[in-house]
C-alpha atoms as a PDB file:
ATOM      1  CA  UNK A   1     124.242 148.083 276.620  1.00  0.00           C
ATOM      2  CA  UNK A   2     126.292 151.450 276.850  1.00  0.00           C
ATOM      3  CA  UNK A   3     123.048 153.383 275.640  1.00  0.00           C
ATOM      4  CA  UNK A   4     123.329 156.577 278.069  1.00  0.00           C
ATOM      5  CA  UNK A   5     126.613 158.721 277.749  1.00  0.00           C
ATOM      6  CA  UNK A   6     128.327 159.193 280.840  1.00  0.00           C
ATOM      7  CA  UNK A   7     131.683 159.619 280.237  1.00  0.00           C
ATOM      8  CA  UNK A   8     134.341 159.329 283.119  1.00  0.00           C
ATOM      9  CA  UNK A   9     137.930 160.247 281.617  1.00  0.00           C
ATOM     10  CA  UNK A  10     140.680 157.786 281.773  1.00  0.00           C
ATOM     11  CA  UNK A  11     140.976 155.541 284.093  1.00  0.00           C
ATOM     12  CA  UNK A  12     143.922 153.592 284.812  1.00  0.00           C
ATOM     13  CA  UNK A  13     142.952 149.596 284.496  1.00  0.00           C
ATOM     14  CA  UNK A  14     146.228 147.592 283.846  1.00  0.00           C
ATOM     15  CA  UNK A  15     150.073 147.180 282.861  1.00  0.00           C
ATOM     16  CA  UNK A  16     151.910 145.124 281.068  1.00  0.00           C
ATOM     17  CA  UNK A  17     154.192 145.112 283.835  1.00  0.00           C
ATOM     18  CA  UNK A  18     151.734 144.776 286.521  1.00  0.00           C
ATOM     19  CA  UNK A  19     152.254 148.205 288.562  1.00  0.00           C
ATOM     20  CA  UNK A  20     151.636 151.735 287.569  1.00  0.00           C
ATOM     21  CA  UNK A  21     151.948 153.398 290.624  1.00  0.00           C
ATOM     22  CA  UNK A  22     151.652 157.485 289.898  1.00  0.00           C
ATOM     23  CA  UNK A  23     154.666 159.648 289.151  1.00  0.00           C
ATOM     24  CA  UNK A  24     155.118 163.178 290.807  1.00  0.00           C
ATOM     25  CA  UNK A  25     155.134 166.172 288.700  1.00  0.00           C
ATOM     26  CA  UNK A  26     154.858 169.716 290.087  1.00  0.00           C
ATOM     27  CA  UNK A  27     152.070 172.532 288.888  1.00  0.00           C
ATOM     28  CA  UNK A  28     152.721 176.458 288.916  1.00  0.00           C
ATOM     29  CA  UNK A  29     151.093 177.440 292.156  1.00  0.00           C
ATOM     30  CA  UNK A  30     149.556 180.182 289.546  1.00  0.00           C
ATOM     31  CA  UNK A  31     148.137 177.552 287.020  1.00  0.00           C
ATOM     32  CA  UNK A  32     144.490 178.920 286.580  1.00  0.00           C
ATOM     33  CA  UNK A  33     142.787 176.200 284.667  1.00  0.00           C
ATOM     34  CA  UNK A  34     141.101 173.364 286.581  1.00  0.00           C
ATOM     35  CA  UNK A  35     142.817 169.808 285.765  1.00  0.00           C
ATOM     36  CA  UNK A  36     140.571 166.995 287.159  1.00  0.00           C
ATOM     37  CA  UNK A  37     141.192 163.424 288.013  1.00  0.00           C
ATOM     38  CA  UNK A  38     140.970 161.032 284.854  1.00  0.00           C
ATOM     39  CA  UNK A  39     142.149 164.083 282.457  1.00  0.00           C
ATOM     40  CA  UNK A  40     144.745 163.939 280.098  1.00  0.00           C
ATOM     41  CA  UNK A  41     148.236 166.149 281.263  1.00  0.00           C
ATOM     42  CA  UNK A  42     150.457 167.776 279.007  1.00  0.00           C
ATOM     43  CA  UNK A  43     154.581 168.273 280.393  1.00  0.00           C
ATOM     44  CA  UNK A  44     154.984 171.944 280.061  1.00  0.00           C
ATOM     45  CA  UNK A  45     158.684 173.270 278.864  1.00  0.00           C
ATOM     46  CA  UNK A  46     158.970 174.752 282.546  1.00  0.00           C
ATOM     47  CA  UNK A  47     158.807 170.975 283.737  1.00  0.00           C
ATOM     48  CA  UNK A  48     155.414 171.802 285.154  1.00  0.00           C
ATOM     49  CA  UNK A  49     152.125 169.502 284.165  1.00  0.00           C
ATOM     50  CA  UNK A  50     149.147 171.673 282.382  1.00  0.00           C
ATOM     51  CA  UNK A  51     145.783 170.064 281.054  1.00  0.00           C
ATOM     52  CA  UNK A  52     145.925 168.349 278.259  1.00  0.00           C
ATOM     53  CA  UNK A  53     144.313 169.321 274.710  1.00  0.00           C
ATOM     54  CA  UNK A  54     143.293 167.653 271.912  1.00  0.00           C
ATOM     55  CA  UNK A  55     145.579 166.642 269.269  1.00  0.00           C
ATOM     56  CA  UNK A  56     148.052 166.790 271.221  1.00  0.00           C
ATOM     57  CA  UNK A  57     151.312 164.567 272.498  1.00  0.00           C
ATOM     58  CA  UNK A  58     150.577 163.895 275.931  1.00  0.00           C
ATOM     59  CA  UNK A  59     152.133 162.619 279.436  1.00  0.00           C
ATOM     60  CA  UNK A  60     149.817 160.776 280.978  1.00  0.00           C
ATOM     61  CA  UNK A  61     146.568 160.936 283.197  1.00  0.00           C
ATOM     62  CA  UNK A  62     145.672 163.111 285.939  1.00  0.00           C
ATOM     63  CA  UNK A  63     145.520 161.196 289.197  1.00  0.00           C
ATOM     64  CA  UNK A  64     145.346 164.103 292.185  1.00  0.00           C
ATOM     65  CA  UNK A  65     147.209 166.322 293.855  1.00  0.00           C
ATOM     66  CA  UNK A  66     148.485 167.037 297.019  1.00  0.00           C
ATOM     67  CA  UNK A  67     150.137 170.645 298.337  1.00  0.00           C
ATOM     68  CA  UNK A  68     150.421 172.714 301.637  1.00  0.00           C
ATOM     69  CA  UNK A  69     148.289 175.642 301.385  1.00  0.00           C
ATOM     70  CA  UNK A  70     149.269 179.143 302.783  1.00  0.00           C
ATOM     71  CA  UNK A  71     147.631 178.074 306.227  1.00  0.00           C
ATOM     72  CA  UNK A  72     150.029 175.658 306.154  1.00  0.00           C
ATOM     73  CA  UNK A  73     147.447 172.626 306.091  1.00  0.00           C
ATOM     74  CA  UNK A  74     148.551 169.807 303.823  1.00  0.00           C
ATOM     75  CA  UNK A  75     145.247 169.553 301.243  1.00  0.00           C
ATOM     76  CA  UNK A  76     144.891 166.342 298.973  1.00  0.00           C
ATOM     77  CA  UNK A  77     142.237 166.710 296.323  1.00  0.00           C
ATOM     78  CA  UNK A  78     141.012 165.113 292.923  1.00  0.00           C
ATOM     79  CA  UNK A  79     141.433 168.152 291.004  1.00  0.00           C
ATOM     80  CA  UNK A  80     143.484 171.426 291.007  1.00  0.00           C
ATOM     81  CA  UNK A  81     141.322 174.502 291.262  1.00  0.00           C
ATOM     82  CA  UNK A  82     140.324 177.015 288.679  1.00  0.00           C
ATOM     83  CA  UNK A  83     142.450 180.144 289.578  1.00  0.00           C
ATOM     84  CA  UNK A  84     145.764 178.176 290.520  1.00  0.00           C
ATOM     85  CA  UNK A  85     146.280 178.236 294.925  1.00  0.00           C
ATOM     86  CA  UNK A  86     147.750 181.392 296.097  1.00  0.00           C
ATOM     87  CA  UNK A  87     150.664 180.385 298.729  1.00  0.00           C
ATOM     88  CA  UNK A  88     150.786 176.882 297.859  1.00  0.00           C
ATOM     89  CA  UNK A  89     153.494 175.348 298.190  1.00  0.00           C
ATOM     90  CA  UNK A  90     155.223 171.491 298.202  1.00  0.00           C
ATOM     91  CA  UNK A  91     152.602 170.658 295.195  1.00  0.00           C
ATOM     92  CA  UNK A  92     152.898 167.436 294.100  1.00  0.00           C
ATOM     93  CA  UNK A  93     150.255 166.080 291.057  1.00  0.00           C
ATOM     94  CA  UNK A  94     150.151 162.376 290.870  1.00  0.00           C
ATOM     95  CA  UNK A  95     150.004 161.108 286.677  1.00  0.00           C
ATOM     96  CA  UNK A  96     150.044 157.889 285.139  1.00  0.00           C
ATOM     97  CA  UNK A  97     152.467 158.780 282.735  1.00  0.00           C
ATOM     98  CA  UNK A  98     153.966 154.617 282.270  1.00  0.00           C
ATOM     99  CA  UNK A  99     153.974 154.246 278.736  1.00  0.00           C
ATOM    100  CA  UNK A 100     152.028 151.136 278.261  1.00  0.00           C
ATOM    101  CA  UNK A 101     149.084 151.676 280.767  1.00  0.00           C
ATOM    102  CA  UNK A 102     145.889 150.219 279.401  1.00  0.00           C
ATOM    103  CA  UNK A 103     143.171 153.167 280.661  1.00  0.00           C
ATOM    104  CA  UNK A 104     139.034 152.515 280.491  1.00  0.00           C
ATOM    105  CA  UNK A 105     137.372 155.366 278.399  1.00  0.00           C
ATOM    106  CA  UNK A 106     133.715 155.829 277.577  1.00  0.00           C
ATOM    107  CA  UNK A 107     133.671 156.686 273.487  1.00  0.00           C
ATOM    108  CA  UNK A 108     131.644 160.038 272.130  1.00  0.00           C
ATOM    109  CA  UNK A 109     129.387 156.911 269.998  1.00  0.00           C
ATOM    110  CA  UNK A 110     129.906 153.585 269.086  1.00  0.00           C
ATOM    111  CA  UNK A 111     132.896 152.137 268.479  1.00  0.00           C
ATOM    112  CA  UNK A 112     132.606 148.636 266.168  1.00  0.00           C
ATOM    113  CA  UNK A 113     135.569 145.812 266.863  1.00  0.00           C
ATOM    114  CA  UNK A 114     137.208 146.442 263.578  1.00  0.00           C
ATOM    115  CA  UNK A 115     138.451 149.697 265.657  1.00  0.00           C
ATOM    116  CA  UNK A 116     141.230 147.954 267.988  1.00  0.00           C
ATOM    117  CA  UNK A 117     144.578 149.253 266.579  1.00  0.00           C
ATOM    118  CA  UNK A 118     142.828 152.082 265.527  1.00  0.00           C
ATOM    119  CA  UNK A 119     143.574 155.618 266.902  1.00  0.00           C
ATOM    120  CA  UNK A 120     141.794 158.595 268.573  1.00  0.00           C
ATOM    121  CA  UNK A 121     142.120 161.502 270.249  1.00  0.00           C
ATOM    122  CA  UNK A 122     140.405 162.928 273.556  1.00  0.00           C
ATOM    123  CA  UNK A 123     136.987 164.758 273.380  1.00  0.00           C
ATOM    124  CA  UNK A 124     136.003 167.509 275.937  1.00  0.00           C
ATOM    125  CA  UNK A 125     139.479 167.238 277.553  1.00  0.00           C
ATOM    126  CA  UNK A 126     138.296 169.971 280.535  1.00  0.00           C
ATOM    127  CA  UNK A 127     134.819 168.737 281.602  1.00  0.00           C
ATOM    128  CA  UNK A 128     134.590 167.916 284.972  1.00  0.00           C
ATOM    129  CA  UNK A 129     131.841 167.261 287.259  1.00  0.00           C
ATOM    130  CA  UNK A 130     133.242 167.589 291.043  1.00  0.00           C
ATOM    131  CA  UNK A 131     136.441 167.429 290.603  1.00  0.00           C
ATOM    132  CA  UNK A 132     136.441 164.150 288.167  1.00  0.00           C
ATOM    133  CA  UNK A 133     137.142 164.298 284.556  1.00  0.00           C
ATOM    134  CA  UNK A 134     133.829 163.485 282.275  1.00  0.00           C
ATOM    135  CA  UNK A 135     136.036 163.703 279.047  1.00  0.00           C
ATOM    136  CA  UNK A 136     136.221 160.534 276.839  1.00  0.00           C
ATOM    137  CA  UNK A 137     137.241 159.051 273.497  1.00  0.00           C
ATOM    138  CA  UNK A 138     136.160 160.763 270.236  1.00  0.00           C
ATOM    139  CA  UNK A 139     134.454 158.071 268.347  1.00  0.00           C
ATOM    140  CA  UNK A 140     135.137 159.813 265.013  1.00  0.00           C
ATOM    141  CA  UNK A 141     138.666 157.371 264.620  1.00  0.00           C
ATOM    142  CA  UNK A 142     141.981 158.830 263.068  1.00  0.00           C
ATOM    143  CA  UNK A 143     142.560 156.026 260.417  1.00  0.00           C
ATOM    144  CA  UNK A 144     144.802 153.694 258.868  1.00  0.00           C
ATOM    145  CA  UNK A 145     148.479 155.631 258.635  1.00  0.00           C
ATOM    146  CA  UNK A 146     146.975 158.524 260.651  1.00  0.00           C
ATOM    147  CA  UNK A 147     147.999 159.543 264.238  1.00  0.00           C
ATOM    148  CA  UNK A 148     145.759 159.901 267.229  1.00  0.00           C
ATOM    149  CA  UNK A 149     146.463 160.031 271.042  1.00  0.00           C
ATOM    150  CA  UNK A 150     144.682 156.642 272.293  1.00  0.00           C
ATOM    151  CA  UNK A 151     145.054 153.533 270.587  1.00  0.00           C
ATOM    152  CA  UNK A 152     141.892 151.163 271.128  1.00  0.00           C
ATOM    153  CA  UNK A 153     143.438 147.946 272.024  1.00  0.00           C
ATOM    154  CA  UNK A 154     139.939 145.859 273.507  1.00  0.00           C
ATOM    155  CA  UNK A 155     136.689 146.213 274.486  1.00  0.00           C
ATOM    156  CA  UNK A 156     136.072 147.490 278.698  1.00  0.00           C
ATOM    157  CA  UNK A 157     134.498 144.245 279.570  1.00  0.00           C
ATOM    158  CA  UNK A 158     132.468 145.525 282.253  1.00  0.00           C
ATOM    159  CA  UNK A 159     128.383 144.516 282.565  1.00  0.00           C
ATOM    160  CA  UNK A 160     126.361 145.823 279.598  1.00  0.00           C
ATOM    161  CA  UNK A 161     128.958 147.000 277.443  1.00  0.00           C
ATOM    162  CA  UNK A 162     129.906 145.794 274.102  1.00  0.00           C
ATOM    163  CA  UNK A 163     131.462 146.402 270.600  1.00  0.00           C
ATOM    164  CA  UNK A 164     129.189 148.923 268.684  1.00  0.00           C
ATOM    165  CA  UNK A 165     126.680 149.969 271.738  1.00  0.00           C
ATOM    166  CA  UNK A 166     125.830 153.369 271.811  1.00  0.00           C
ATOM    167  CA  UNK A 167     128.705 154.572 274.145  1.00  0.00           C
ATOM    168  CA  UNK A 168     130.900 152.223 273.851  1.00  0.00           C
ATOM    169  CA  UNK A 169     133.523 151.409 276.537  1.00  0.00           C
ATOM    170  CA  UNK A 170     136.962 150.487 275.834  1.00  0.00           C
ATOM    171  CA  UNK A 171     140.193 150.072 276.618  1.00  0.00           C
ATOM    172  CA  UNK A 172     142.501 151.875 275.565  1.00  0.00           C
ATOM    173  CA  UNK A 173     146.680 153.266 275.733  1.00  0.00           C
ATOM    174  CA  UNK A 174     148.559 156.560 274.928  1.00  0.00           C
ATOM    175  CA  UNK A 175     149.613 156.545 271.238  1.00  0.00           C
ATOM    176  CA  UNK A 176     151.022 159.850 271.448  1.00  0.00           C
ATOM    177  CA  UNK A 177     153.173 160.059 274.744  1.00  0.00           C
ATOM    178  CA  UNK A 178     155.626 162.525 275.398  1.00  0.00           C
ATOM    179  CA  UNK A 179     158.731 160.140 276.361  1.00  0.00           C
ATOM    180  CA  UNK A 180     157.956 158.154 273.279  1.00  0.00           C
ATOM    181  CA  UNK A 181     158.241 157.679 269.830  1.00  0.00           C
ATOM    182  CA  UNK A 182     154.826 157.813 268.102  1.00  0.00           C
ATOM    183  CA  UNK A 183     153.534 155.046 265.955  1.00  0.00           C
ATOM    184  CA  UNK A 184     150.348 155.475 263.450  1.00  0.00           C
ATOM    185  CA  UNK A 185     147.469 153.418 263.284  1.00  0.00           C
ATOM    186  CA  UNK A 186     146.845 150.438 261.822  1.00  0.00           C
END
């Protein structure tokens, strides 16, 4: 039983297509806020990734990053720093951003089976605990007709979880991606 919430952002479990291997997106050497592995991205108008906020249409999910720093030493980390990297340079984030990727997600509370098709959207998009993402699914669900940006398509059959448990774990894909056309719940 999911009694104890410890949420542990999105993480990448399947596709339809059997290979979601990360895409490369740059970040502004300058980008101050802190974007952790497992956390939803946003693409920014400058073609740069930022973090991801609720409500809104996103990319994909955070997977690391990778840049030369001004010592000229290649660093690859879970997370971009708070503050941005003076002097980087070469930065390269990796994101699951393949439309169809089914991602695991702990929920805020429980979520019952009659939920699959139903929508949500992202709770505590920027909490991080070393460098992962500890946001997860708001269990408060959009709605028939209503949008959200995860659709709950099955229950994260892992040991001790199930439909309706306090934190429920489930699987879930983007319902509001940037490169797509959104579609409502059901």
């Amino acid at each position: 039983m999911s009694a104890t919430s410890a949420p542990y952002g999105f993480v990448p479990v399947r596709h339809p297509l059997g290979n979601d291997n990360p895409t490369p997106y740059p970040i502004a050497a300058a980008y101050a806020t802190q974007i952790n592995k497992g956390m939803p991205v946003i693409l920014n108008t400058n073609g740069t990734i930022t973090a991801g906020t609720t409500a809104a249409d996103l990319l994909g999910i955070f997977m690391g990053v990778e840049y030369t720093d001004s010592t000229g030493r290649r660093v690859v980390s879970n997370f971009w720093p708070t503050g941005g990297v003076s002097g980087a340079t070469n930065i390269v984030a990796w994101v699951s951003d393949t439309p169809g990727t089914v991602y695991s997600v702990m929920a805020s509370g429980p979520v019952a089976l009659t939920a699959v098709g139903d929508q949500s959207d992202v709770i505590n998009p920027t909490n991080q605990v070393a460098g992962f993402s500890t946001c997860g699914l708001n269990a408060t669900l959009a709605g028939a007709t209503v949008q959200g940006q995860f659709r709950i398509v099955d229950l994260d059959r892992s040991v001790d979880n199930d439909w309706g448990d306090a934190f429920t774990k489930v699987l879930v894909t983007l319902a509001r991606h940037q490169f797509i056309a959104n579609k409502v719940a059901i």
